[in-house]
PDB file of N, CA and C in Angstrom:
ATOM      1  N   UNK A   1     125.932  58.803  80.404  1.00  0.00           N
ATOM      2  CA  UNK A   1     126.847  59.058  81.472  1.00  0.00           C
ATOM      3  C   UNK A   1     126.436  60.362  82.149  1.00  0.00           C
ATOM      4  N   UNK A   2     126.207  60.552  83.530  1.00  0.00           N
ATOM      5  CA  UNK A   2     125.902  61.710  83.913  1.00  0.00           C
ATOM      6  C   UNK A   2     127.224  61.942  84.593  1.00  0.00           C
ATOM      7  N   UNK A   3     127.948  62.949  84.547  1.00  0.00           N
ATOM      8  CA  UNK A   3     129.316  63.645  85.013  1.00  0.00           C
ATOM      9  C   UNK A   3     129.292  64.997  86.278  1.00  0.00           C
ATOM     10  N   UNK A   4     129.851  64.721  87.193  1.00  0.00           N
ATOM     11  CA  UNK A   4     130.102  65.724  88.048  1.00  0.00           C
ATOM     12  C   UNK A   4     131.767  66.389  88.214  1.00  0.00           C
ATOM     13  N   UNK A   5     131.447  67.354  87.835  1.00  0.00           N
ATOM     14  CA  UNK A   5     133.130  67.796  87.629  1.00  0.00           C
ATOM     15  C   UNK A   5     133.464  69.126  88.566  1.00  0.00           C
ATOM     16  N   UNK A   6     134.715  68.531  88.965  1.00  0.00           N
ATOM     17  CA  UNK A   6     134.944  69.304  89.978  1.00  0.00           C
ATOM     18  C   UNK A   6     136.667  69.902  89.628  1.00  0.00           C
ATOM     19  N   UNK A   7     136.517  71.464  89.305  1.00  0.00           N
ATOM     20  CA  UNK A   7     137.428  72.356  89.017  1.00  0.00           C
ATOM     21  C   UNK A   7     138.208  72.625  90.399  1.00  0.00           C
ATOM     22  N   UNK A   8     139.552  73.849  90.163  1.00  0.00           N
ATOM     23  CA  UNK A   8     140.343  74.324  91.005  1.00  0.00           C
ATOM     24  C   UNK A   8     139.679  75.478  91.118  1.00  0.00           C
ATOM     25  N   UNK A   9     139.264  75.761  92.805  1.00  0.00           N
ATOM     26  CA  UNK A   9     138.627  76.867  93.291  1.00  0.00           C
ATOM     27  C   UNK A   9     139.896  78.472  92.670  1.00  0.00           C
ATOM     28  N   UNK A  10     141.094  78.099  92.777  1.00  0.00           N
ATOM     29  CA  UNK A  10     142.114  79.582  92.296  1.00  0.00           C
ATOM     30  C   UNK A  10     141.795  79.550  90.820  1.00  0.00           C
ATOM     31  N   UNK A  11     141.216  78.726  89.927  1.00  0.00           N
ATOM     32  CA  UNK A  11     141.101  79.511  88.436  1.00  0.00           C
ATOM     33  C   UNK A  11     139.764  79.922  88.297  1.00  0.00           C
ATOM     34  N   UNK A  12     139.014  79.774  89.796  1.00  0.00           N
ATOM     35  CA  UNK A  12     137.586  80.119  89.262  1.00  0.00           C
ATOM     36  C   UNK A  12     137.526  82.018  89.039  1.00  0.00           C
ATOM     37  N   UNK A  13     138.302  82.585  89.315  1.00  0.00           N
ATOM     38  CA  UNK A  13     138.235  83.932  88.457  1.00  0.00           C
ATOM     39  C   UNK A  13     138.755  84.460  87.279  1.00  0.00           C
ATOM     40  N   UNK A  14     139.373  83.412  86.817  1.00  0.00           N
ATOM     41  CA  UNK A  14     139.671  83.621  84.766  1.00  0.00           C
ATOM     42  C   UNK A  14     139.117  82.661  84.474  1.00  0.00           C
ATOM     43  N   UNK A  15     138.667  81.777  84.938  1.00  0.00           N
ATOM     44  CA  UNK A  15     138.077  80.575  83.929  1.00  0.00           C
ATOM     45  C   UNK A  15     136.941  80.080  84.075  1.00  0.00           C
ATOM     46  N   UNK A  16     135.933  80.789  83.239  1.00  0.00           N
ATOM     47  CA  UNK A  16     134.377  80.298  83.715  1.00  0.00           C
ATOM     48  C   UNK A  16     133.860  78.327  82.962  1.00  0.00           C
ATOM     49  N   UNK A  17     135.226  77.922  82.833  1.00  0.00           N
ATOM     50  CA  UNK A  17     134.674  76.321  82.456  1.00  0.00           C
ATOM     51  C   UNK A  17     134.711  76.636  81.222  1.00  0.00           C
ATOM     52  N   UNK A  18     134.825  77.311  80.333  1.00  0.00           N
ATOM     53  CA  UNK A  18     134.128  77.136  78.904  1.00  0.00           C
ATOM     54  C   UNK A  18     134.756  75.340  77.830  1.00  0.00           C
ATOM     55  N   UNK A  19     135.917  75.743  78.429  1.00  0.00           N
ATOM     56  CA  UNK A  19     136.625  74.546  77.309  1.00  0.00           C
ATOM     57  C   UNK A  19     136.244  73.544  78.271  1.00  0.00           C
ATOM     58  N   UNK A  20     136.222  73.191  79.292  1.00  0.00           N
ATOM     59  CA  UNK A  20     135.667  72.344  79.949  1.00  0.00           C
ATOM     60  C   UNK A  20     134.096  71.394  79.522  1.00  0.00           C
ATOM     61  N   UNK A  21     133.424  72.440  79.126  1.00  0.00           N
ATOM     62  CA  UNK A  21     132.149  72.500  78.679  1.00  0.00           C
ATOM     63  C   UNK A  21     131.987  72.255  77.580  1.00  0.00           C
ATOM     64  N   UNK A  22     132.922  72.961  76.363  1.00  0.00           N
ATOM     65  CA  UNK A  22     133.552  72.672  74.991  1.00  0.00           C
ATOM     66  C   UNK A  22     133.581  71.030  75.031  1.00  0.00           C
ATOM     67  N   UNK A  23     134.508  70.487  75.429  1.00  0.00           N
ATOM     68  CA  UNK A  23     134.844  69.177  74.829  1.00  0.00           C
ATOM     69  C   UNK A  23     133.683  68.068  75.318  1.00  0.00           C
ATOM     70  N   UNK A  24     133.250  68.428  76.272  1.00  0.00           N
ATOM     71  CA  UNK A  24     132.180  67.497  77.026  1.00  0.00           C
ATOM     72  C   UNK A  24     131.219  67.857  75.585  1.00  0.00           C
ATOM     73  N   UNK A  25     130.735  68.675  75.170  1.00  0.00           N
ATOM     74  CA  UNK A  25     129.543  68.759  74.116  1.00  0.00           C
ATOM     75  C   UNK A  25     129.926  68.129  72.788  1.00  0.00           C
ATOM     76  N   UNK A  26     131.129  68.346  72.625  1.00  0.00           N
ATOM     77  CA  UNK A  26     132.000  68.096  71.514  1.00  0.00           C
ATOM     78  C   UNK A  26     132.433  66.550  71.186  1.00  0.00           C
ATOM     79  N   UNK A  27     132.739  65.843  72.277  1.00  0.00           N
ATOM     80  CA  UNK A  27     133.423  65.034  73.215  1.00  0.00           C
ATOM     81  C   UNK A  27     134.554  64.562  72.220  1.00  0.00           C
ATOM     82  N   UNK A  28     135.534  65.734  72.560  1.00  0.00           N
ATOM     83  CA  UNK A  28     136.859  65.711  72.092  1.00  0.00           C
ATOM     84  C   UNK A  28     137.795  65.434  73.230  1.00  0.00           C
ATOM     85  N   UNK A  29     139.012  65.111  73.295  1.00  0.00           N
ATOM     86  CA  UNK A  29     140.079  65.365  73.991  1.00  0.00           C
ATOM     87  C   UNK A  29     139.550  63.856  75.508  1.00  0.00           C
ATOM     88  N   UNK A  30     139.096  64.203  76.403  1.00  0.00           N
ATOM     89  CA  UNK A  30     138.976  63.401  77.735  1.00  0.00           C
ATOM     90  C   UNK A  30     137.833  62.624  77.074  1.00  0.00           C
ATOM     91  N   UNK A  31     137.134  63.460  76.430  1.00  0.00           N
ATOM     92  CA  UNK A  31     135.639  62.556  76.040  1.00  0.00           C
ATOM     93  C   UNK A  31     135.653  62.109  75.074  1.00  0.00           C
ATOM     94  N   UNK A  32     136.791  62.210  74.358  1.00  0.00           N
ATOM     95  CA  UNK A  32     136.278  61.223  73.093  1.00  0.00           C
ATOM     96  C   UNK A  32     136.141  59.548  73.331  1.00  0.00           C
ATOM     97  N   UNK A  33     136.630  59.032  74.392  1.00  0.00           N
ATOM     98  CA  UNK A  33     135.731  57.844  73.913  1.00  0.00           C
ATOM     99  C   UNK A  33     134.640  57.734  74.307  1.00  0.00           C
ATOM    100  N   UNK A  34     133.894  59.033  74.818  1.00  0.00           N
ATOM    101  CA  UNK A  34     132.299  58.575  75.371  1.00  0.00           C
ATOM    102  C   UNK A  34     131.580  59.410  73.550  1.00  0.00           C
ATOM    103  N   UNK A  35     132.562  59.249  72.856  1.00  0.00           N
ATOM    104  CA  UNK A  35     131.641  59.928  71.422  1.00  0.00           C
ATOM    105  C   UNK A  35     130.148  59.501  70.927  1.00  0.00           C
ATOM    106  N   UNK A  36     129.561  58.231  71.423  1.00  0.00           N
ATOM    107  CA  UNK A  36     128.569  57.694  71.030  1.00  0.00           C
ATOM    108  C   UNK A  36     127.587  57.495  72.644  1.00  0.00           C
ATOM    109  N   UNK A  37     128.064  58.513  73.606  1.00  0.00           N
ATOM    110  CA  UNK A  37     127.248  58.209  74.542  1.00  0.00           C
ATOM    111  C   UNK A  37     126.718  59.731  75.258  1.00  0.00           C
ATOM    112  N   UNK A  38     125.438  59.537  75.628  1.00  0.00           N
ATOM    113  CA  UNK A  38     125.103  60.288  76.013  1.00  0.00           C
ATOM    114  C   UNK A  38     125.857  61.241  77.670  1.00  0.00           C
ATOM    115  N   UNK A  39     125.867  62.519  77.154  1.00  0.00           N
ATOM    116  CA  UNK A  39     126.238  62.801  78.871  1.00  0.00           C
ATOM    117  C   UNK A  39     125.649  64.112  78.954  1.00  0.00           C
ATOM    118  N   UNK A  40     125.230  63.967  80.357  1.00  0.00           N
ATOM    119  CA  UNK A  40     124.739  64.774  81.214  1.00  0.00           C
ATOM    120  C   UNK A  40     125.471  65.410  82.476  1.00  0.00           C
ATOM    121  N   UNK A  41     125.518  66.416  82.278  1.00  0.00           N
ATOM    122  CA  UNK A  41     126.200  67.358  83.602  1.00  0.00           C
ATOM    123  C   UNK A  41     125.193  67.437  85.072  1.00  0.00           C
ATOM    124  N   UNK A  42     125.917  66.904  85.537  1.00  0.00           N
ATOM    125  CA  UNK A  42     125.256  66.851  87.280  1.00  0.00           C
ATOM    126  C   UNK A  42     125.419  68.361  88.245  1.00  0.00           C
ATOM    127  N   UNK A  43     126.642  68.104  87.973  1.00  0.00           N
ATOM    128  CA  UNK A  43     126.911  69.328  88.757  1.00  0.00           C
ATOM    129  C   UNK A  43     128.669  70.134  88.161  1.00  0.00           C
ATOM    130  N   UNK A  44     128.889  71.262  88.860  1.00  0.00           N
ATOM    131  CA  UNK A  44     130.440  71.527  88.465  1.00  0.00           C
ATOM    132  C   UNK A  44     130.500  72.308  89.543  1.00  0.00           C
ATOM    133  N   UNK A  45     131.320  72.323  90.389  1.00  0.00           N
ATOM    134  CA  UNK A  45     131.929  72.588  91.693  1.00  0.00           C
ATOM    135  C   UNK A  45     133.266  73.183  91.693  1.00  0.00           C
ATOM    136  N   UNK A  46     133.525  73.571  92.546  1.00  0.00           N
ATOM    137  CA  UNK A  46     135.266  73.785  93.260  1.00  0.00           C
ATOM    138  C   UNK A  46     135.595  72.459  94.433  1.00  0.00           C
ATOM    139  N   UNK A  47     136.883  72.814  94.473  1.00  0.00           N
ATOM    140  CA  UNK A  47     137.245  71.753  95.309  1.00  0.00           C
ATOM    141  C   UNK A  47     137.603  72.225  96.535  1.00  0.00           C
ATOM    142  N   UNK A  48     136.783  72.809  96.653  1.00  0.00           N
ATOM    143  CA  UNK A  48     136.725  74.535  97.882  1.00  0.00           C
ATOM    144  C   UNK A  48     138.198  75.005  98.372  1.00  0.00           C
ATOM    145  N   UNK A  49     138.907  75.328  97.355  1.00  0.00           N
ATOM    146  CA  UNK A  49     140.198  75.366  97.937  1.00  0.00           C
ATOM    147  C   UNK A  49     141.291  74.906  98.627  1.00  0.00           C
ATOM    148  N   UNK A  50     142.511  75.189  98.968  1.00  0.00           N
ATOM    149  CA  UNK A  50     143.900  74.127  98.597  1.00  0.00           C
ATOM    150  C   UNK A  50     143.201  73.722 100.009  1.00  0.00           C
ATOM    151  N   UNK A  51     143.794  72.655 100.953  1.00  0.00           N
ATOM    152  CA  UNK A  51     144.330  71.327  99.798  1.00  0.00           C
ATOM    153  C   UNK A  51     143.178  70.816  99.203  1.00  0.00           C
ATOM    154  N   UNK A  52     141.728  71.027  98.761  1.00  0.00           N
ATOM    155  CA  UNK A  52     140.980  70.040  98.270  1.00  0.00           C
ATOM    156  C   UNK A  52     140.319  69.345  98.779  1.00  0.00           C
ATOM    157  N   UNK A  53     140.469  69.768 100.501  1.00  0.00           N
ATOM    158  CA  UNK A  53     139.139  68.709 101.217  1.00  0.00           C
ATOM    159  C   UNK A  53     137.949  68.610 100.701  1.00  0.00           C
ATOM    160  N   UNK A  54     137.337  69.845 100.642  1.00  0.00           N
ATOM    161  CA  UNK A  54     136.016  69.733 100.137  1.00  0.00           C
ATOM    162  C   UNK A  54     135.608  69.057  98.767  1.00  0.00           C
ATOM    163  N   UNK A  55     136.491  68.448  97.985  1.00  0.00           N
ATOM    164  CA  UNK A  55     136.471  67.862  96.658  1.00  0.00           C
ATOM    165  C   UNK A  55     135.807  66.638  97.092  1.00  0.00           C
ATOM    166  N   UNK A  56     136.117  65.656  98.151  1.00  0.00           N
ATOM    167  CA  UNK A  56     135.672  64.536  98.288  1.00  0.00           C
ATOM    168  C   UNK A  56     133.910  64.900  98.926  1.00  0.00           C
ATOM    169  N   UNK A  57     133.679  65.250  99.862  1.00  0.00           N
ATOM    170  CA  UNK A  57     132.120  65.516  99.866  1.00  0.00           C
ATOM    171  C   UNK A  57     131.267  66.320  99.128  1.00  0.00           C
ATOM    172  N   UNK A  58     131.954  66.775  97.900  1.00  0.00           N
ATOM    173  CA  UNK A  58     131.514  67.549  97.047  1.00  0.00           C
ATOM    174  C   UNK A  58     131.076  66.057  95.934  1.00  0.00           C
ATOM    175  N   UNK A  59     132.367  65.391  95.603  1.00  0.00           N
ATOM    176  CA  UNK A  59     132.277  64.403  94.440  1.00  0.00           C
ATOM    177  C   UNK A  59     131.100  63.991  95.378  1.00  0.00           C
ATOM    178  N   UNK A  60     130.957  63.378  96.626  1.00  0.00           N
ATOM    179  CA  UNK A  60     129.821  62.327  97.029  1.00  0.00           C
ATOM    180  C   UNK A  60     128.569  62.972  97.086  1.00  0.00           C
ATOM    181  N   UNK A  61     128.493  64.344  96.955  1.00  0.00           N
ATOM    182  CA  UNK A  61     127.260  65.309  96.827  1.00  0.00           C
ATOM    183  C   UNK A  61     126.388  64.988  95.447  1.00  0.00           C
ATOM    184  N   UNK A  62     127.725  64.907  94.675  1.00  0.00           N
ATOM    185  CA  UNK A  62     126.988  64.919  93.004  1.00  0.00           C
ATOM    186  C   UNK A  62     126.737  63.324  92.921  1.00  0.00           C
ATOM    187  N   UNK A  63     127.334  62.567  93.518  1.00  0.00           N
ATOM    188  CA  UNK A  63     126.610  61.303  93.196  1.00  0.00           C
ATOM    189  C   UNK A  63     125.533  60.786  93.946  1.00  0.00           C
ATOM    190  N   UNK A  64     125.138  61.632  94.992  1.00  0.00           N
ATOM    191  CA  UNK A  64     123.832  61.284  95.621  1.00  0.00           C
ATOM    192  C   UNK A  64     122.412  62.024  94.752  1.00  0.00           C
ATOM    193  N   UNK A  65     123.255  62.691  94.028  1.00  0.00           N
ATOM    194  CA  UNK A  65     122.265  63.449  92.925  1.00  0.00           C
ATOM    195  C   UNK A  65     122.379  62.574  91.570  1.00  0.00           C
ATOM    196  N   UNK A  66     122.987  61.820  91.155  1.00  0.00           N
ATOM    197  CA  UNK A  66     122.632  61.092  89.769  1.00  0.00           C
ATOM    198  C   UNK A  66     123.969  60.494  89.236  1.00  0.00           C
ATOM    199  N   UNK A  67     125.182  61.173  89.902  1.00  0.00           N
ATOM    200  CA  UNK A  67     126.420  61.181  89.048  1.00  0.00           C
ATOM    201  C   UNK A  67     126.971  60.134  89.366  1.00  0.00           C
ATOM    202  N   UNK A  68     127.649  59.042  87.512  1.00  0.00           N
ATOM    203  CA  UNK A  68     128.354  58.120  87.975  1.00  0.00           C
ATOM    204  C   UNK A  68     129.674  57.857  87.473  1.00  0.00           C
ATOM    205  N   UNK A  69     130.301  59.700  87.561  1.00  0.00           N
ATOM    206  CA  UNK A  69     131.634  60.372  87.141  1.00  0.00           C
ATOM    207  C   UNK A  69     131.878  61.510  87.314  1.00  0.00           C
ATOM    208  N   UNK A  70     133.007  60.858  88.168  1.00  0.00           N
ATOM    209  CA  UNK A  70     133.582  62.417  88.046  1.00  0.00           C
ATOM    210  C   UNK A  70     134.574  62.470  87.713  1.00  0.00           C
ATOM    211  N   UNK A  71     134.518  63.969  87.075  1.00  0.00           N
ATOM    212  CA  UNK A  71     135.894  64.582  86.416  1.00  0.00           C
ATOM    213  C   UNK A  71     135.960  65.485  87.104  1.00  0.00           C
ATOM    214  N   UNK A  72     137.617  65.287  87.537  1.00  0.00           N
ATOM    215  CA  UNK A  72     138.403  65.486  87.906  1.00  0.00           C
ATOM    216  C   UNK A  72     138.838  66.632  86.752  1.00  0.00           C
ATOM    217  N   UNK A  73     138.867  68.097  86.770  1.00  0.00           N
ATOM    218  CA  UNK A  73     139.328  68.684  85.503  1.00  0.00           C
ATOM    219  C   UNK A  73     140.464  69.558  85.764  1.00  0.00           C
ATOM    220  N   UNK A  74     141.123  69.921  84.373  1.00  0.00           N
ATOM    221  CA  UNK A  74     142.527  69.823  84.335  1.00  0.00           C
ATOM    222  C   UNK A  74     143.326  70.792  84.781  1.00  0.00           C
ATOM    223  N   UNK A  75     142.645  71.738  84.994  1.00  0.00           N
ATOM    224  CA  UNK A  75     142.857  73.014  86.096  1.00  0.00           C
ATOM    225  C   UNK A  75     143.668  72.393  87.431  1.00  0.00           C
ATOM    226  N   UNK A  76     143.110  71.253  87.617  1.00  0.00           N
ATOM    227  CA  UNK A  76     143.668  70.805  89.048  1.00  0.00           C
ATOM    228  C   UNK A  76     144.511  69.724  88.621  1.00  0.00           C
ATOM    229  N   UNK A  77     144.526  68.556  87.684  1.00  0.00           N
ATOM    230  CA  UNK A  77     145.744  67.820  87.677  1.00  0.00           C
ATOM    231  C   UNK A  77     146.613  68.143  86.489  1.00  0.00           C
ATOM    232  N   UNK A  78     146.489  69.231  85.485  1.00  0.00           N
ATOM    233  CA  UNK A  78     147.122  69.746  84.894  1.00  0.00           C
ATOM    234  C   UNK A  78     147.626  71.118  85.050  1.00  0.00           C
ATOM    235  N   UNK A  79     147.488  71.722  85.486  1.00  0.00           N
ATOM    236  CA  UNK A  79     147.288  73.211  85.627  1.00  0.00           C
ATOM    237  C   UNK A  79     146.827  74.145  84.992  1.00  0.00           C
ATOM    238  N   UNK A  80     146.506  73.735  84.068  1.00  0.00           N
ATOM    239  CA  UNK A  80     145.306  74.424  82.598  1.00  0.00           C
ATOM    240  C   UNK A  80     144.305  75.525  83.266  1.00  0.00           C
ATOM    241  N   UNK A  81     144.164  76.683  83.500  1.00  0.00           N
ATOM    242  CA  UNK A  81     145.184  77.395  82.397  1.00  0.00           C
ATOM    243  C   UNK A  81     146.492  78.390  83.114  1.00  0.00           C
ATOM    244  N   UNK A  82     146.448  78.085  84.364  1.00  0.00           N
ATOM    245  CA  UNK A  82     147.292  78.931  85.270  1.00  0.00           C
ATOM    246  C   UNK A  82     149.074  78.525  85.301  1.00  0.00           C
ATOM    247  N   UNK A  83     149.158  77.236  84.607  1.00  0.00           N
ATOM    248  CA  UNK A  83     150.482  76.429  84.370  1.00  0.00           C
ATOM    249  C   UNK A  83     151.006  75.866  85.961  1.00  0.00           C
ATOM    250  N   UNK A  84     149.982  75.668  86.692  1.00  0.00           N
ATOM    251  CA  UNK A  84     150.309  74.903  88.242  1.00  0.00           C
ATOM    252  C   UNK A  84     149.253  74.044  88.143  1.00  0.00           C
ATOM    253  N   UNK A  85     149.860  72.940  88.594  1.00  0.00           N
ATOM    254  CA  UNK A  85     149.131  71.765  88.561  1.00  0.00           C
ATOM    255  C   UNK A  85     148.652  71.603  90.312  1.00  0.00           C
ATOM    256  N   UNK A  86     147.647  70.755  90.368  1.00  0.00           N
ATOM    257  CA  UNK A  86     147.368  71.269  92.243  1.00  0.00           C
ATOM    258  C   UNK A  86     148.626  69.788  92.768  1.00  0.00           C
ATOM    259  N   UNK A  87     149.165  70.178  93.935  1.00  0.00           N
ATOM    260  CA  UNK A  87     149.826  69.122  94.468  1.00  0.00           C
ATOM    261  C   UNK A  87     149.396  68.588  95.085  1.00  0.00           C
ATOM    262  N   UNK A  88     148.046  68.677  95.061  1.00  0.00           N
ATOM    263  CA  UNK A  88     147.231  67.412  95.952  1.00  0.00           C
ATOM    264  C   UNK A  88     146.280  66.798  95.210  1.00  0.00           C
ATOM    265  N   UNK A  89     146.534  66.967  93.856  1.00  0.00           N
ATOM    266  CA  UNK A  89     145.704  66.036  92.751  1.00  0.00           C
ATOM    267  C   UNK A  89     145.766  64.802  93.137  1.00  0.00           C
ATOM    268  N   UNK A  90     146.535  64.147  93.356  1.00  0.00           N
ATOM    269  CA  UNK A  90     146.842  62.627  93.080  1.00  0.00           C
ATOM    270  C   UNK A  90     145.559  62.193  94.794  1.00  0.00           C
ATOM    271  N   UNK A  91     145.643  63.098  95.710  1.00  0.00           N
ATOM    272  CA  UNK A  91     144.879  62.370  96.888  1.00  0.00           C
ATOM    273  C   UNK A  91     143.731  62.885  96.345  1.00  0.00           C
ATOM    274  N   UNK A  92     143.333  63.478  95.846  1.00  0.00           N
ATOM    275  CA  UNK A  92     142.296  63.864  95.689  1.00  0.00           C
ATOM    276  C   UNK A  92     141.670  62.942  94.478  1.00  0.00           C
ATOM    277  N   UNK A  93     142.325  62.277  93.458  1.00  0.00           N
ATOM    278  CA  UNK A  93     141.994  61.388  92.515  1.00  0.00           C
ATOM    279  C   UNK A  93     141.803  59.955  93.458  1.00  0.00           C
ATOM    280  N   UNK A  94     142.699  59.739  94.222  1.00  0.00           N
ATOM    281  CA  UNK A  94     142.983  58.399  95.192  1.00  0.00           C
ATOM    282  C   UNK A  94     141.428  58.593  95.799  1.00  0.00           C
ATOM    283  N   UNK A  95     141.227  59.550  96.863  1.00  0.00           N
ATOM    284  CA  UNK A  95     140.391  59.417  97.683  1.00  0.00           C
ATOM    285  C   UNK A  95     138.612  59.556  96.907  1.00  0.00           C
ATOM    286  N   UNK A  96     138.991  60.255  95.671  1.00  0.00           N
ATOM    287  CA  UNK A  96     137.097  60.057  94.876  1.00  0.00           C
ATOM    288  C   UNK A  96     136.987  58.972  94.231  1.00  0.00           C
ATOM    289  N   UNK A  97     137.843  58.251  94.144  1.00  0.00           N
ATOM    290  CA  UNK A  97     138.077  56.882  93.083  1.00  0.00           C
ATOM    291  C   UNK A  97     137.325  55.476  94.248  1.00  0.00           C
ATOM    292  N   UNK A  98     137.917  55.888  95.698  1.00  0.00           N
ATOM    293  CA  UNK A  98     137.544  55.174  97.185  1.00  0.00           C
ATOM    294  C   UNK A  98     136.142  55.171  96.881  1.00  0.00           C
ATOM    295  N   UNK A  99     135.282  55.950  96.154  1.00  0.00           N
ATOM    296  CA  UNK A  99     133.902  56.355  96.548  1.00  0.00           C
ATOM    297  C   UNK A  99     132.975  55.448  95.278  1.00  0.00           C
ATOM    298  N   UNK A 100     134.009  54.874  94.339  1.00  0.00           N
ATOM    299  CA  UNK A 100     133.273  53.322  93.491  1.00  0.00           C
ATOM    300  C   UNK A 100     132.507  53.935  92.675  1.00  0.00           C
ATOM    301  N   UNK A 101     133.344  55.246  91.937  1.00  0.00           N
ATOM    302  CA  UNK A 101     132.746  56.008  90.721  1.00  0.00           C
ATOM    303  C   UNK A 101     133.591  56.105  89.853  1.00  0.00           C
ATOM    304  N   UNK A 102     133.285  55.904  88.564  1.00  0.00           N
ATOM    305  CA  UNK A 102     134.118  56.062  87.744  1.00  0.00           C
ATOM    306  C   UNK A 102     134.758  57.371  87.427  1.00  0.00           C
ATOM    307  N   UNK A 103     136.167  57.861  87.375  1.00  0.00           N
ATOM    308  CA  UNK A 103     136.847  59.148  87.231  1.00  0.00           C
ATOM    309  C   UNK A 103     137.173  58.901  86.309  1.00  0.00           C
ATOM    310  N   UNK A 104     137.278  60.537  85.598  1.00  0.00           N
ATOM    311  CA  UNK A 104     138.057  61.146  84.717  1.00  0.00           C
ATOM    312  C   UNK A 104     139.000  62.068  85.019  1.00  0.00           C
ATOM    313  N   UNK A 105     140.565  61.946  84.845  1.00  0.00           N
ATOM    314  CA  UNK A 105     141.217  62.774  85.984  1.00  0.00           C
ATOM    315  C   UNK A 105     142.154  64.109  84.954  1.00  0.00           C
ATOM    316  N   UNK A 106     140.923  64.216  84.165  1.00  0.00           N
ATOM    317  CA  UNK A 106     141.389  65.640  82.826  1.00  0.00           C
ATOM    318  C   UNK A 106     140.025  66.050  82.252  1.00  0.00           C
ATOM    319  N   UNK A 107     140.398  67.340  81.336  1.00  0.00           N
ATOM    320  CA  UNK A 107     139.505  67.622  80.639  1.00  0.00           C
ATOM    321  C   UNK A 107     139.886  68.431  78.974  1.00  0.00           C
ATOM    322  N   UNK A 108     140.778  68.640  79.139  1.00  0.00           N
ATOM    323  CA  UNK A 108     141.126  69.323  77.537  1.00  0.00           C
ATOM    324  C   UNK A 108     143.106  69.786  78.095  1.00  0.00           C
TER     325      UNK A 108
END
């Protein structure tokens, strides 16, 4: 599986991805059922800030490069670790899902 994951541009100054990165190696929590499969990181992005436009030509960026997933990580539909979830998760899951890639719409 090669994965392109695309974080919330407001936690990119406390949160350099680590647990993000954690479970993908680990493949605990979002990844455990890819436990017996290989994955590869494409890319990891922002969703260039609210509302998230740039998330959709970002997801179609990483799949013109190899990716045939994206995650969606939990910074943005959970609020992990800032305790705000983004309120434009759900279009932003709707509209990369339009693009006939498989999502993951968490990460730990």
């Amino acid at each position: 599986m090669n994965v392109g994951i695309i974080r919330c541009a407001q936690t990119e100054d406390i949160c350099p991805g680590t647990m993000c990165f954690k479970v993908i190696r680990e493949r605990k929590l979002a990844f455990e059922p890819y436990k017996n499969e290989d994955i590869e990181i494409i890319g990891y992005v922002t969703c260039g800030g609210c509302p998230g436009k740039k998330a959709i030509p970002r997801a179609k960026m990483m799949i013109e490069k190899g990716a045939d997933t994206i995650v969606i990580s939990s910074c943005i539909t959970r609020g992990v670790p800032i305790g705000f979830p983004c309120p434009f998760s759900e279009t932003i899951k709707d509209n990369i899902e339009k693009l006939n890639v498989n999502v993951i719409d968490w990460t730990h």
